[in-house]
C-alpha atoms as a PDB file:
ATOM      1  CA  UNK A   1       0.000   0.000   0.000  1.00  0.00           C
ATOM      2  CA  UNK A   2       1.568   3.496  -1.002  1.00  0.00           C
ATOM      3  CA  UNK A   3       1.167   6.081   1.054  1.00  0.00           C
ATOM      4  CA  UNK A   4       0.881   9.659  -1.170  1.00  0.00           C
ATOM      5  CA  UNK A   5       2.557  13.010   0.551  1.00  0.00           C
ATOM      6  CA  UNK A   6       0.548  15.874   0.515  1.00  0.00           C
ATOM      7  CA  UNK A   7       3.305  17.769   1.327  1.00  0.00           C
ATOM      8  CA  UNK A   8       6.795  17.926   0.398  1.00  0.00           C
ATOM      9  CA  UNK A   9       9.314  16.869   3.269  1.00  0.00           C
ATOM     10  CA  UNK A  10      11.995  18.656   4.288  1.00  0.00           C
ATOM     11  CA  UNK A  11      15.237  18.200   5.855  1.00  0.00           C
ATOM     12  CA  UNK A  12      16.329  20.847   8.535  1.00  0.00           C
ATOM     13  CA  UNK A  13      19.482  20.585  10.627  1.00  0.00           C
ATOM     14  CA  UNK A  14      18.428  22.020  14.452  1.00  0.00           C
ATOM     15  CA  UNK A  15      20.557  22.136  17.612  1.00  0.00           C
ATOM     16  CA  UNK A  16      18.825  20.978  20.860  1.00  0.00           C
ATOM     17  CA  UNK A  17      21.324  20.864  23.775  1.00  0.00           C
ATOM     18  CA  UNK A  18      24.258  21.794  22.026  1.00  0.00           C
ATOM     19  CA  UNK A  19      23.904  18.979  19.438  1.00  0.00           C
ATOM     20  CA  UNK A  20      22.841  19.066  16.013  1.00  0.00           C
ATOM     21  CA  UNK A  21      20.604  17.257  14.514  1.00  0.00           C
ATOM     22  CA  UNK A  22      19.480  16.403  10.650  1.00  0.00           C
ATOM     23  CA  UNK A  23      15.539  15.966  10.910  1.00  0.00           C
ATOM     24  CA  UNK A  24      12.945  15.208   7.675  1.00  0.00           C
ATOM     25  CA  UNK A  25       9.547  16.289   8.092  1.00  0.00           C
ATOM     26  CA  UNK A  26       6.229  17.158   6.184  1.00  0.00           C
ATOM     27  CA  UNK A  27       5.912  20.237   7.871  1.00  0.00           C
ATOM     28  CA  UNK A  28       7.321  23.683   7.495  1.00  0.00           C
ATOM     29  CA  UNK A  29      10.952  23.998   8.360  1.00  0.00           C
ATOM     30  CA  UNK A  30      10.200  26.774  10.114  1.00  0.00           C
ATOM     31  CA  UNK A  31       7.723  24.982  12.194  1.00  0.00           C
ATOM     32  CA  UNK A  32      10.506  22.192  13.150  1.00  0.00           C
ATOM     33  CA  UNK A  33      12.865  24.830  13.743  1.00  0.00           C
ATOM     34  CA  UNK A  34      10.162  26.483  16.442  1.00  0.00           C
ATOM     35  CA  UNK A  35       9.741  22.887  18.411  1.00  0.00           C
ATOM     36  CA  UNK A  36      13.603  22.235  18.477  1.00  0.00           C
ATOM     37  CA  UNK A  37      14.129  25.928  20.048  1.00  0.00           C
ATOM     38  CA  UNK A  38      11.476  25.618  22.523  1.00  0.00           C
ATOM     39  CA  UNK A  39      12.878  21.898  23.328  1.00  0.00           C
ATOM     40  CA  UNK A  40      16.360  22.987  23.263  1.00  0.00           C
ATOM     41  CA  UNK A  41      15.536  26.291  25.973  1.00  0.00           C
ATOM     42  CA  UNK A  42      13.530  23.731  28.223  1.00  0.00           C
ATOM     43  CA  UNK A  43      17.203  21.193  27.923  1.00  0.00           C
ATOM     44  CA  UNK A  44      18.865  24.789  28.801  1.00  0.00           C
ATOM     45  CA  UNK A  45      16.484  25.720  31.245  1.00  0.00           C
ATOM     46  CA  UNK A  46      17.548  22.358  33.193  1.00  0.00           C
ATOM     47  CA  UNK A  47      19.514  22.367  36.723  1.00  0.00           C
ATOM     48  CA  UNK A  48      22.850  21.594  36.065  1.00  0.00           C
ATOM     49  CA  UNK A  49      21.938  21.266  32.115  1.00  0.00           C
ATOM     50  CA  UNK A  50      26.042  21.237  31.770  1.00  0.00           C
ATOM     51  CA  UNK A  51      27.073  18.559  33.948  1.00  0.00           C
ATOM     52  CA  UNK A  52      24.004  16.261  32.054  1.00  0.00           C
ATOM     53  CA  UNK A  53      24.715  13.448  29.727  1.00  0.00           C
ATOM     54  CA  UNK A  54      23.217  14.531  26.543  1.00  0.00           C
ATOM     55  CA  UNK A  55      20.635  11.783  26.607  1.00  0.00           C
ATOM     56  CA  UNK A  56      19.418  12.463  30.256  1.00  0.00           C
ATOM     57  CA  UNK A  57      19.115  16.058  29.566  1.00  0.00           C
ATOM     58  CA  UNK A  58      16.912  15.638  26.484  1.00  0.00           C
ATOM     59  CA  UNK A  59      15.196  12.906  28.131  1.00  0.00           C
ATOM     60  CA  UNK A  60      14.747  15.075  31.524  1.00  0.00           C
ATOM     61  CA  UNK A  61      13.221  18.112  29.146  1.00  0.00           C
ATOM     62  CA  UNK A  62      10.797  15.681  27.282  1.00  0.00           C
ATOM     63  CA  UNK A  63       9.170  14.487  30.556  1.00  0.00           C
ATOM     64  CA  UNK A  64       9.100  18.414  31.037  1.00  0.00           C
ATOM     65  CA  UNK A  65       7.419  19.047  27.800  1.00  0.00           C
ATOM     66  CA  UNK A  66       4.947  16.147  27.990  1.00  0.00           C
ATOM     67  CA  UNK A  67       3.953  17.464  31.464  1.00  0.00           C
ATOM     68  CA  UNK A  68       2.883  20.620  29.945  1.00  0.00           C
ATOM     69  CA  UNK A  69       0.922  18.721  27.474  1.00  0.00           C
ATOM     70  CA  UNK A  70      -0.942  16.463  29.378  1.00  0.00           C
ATOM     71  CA  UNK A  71      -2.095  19.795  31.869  1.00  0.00           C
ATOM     72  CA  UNK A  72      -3.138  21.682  29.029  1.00  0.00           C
ATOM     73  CA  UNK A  73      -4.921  18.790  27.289  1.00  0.00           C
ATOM     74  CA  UNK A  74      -6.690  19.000  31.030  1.00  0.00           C
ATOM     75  CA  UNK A  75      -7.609  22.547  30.752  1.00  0.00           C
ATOM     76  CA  UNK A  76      -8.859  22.086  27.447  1.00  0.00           C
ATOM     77  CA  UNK A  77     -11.046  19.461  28.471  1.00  0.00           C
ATOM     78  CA  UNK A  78     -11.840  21.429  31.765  1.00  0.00           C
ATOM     79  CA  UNK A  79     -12.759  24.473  29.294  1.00  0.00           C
ATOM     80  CA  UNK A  80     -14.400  22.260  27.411  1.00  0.00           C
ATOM     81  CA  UNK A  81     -16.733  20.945  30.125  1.00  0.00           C
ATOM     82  CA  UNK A  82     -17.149  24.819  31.090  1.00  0.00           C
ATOM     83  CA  UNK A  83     -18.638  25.686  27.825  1.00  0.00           C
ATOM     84  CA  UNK A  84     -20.733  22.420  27.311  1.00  0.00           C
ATOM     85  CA  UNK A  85     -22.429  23.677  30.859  1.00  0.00           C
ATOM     86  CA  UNK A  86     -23.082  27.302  30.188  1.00  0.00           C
ATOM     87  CA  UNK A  87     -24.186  26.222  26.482  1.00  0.00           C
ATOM     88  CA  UNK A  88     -26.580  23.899  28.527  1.00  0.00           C
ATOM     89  CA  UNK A  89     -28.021  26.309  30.739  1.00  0.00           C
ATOM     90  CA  UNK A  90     -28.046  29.587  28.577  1.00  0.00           C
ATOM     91  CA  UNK A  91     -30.693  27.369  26.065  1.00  0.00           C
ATOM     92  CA  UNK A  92     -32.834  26.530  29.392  1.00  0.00           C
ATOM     93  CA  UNK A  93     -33.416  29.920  30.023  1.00  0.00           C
ATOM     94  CA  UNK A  94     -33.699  30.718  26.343  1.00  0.00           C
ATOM     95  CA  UNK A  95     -36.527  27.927  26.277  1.00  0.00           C
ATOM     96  CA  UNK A  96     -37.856  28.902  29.143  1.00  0.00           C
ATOM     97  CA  UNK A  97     -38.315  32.355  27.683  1.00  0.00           C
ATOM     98  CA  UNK A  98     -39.786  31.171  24.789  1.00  0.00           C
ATOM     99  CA  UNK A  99     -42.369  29.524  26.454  1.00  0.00           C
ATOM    100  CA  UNK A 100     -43.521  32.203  28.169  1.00  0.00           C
ATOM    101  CA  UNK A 101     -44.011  34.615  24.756  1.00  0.00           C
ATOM    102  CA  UNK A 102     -47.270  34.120  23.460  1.00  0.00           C
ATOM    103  CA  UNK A 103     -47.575  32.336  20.301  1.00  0.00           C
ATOM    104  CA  UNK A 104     -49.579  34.525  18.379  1.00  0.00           C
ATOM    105  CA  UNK A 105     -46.470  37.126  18.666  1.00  0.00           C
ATOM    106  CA  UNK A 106     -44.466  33.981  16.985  1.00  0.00           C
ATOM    107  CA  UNK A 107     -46.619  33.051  13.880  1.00  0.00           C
ATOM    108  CA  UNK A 108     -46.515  36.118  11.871  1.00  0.00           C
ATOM    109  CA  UNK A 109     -49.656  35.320   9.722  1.00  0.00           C
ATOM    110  CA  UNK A 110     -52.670  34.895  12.571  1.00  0.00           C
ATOM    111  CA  UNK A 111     -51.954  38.419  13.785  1.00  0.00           C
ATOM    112  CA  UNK A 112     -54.270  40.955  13.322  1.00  0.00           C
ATOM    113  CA  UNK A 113     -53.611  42.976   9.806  1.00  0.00           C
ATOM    114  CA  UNK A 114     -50.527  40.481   9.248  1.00  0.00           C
ATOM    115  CA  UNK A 115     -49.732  38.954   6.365  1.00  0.00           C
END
């Protein structure tokens, strides 16, 4: 089974922890070179990021990173819940409105001189 590219890949050479690295991707090279940076400032943003094995230190700042994902995917779905709610209880009191307007007022044609 082929699989067809929608995108051309691209090879960008990025430096996370003081290492470079040749990457191919589908995306932007600009994008790749944003998520190296950020990785490579949380591997620099490590205690005693020096004294680290290489490894450890990218290893350490991927826990880091996937920590930060997991809490926002847990404010999303917090936010989420949020707006479900209010959506919920803004169309209660938007039916409960409704049902207290006459109907006449709703059915344009049995009005007097409508029509």
């Amino acid at each position: 089974m082929s699989r067809r590219r929608s995108s051309p890949r691209h090879t960008v050479t990025v430096a996370v922890g003081g290492e470079k690295h040749v990457l191919r991707s589908d995306v932007p090279p600009e994008y790749t070179r944003a998520v190296a940076a950020h990785l490579d400032e949380v591997v620099r943003a490590l205690p005693g990021f020096r004294t680290l094995e290489p490894h450890r230190a990218v290893l350490l700042a991927a826990l880091s990173v996937t920590d930060e994902l997991f809490r926002a995917r847990e404010e999303v779905r917090r936010l989420r819940d949020e707006v479900e709610h209010r959506t919920a209880a803004a169309a209660e009191v938007l039916e409960g409105a409704l049902e207290d307007v006459p109907n006449a007022s709703l059915a344009g044609d049995d009005t007097p001189g409508g029509g």
